[in-house]
C-alpha atoms as a PDB file:
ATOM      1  CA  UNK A   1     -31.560  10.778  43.707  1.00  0.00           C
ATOM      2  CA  UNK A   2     -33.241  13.279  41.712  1.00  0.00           C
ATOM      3  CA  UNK A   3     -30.405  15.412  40.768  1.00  0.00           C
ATOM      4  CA  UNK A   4     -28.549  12.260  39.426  1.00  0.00           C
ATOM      5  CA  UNK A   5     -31.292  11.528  37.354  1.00  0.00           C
ATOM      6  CA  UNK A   6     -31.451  15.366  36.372  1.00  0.00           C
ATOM      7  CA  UNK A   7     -27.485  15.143  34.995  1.00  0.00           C
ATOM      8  CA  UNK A   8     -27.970  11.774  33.311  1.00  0.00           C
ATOM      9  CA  UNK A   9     -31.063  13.188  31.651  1.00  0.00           C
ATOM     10  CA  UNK A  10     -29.067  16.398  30.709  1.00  0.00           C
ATOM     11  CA  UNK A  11     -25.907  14.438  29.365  1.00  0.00           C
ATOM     12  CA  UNK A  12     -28.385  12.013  27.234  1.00  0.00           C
ATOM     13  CA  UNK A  13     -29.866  14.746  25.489  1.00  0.00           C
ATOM     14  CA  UNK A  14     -26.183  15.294  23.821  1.00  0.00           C
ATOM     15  CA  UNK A  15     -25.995  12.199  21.931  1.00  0.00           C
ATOM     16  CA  UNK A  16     -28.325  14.375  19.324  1.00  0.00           C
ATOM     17  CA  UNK A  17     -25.301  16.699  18.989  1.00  0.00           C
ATOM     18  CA  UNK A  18     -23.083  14.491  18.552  1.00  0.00           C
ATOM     19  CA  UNK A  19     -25.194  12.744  16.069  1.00  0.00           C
ATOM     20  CA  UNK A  20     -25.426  16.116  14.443  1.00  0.00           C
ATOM     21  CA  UNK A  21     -21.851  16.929  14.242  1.00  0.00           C
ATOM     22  CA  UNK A  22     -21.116  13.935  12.742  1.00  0.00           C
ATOM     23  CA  UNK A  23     -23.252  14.421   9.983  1.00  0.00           C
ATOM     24  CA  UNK A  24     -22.350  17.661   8.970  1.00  0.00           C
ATOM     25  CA  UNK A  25     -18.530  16.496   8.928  1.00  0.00           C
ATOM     26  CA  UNK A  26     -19.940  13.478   6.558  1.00  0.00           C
ATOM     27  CA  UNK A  27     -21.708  15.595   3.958  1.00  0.00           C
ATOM     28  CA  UNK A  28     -18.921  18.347   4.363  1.00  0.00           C
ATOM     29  CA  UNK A  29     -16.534  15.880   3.410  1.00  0.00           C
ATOM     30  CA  UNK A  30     -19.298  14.326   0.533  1.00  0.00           C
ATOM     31  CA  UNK A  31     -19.560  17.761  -0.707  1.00  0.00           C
ATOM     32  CA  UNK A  32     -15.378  18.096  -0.614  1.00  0.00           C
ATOM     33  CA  UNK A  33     -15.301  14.754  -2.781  1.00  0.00           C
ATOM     34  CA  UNK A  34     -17.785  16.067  -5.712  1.00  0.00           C
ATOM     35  CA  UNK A  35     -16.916  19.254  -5.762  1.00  0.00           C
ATOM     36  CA  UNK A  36     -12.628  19.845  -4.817  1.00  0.00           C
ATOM     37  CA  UNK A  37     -12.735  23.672  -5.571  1.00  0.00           C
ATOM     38  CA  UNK A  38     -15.338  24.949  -2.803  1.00  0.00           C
ATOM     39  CA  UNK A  39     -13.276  23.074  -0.073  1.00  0.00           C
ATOM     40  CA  UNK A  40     -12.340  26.192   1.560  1.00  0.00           C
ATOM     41  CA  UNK A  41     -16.045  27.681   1.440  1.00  0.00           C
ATOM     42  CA  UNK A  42     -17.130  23.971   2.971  1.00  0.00           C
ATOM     43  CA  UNK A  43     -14.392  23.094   5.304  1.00  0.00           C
ATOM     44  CA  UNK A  44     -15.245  27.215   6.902  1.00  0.00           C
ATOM     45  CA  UNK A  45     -18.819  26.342   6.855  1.00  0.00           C
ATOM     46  CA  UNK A  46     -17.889  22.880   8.324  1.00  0.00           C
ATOM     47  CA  UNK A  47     -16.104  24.263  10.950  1.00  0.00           C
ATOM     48  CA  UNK A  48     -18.646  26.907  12.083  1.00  0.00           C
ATOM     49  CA  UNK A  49     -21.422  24.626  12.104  1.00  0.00           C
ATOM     50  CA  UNK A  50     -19.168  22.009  14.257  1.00  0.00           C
ATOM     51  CA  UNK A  51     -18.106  24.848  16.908  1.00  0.00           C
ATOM     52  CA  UNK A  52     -21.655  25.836  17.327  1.00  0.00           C
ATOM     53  CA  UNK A  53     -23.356  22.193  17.840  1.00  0.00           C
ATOM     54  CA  UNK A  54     -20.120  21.565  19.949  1.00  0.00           C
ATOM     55  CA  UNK A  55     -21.159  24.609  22.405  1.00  0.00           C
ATOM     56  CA  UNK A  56     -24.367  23.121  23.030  1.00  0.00           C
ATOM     57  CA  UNK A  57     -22.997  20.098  24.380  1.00  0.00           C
ATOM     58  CA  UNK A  58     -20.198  21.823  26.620  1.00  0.00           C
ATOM     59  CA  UNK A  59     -23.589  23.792  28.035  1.00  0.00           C
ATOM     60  CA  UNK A  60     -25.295  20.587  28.632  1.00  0.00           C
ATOM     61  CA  UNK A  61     -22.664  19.231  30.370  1.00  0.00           C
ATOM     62  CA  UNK A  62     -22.348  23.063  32.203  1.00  0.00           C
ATOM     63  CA  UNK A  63     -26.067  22.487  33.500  1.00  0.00           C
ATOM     64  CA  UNK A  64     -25.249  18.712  34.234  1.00  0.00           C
ATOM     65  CA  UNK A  65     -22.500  19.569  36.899  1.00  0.00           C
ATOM     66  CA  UNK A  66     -24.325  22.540  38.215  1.00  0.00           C
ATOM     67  CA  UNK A  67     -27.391  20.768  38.856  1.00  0.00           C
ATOM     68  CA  UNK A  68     -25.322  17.500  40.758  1.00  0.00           C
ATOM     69  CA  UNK A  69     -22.901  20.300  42.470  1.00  0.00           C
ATOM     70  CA  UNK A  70     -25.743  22.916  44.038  1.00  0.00           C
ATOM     71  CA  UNK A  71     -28.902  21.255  44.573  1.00  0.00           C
ATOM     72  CA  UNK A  72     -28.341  19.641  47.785  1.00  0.00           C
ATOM     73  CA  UNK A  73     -30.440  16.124  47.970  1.00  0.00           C
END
């Protein structure tokens, strides 16, 4: 029982990522709207910042199925 209650506590500590993510892409995008001629500095910025936040959940979900596939309960 423990493990499962290791993963779910793993996966649940994404949602800040997500969270995250989403509000770079919203101020990205607000600073797109105001300002049109630094979207290619923004949208590179964007992107970087979204890649890196996005590897932090695929590693949570990494420990998540290592911890429910190798601890035997």
């Amino acid at each position: 029982m423990a493990p499962y209650f290791a993963a779910a506590l793993v996966m649940f500590c994404t949602m800040p990522n997500a969270i995250g993510e989403a509000w770079a892409v919203v101020h990205a995008l607000d600073g797109m709207s105001r300002n049109p001629e630094m979207y290619g500095k923004l949208r590179t910025s964007m992107i970087l910042g979204c890649s890196l936040i996005e590897t932090t959940a695929i590693y949570s979900l990494l420990v998540a199925i290592l911890i429910l596939f190798t601890v035997n309960a």
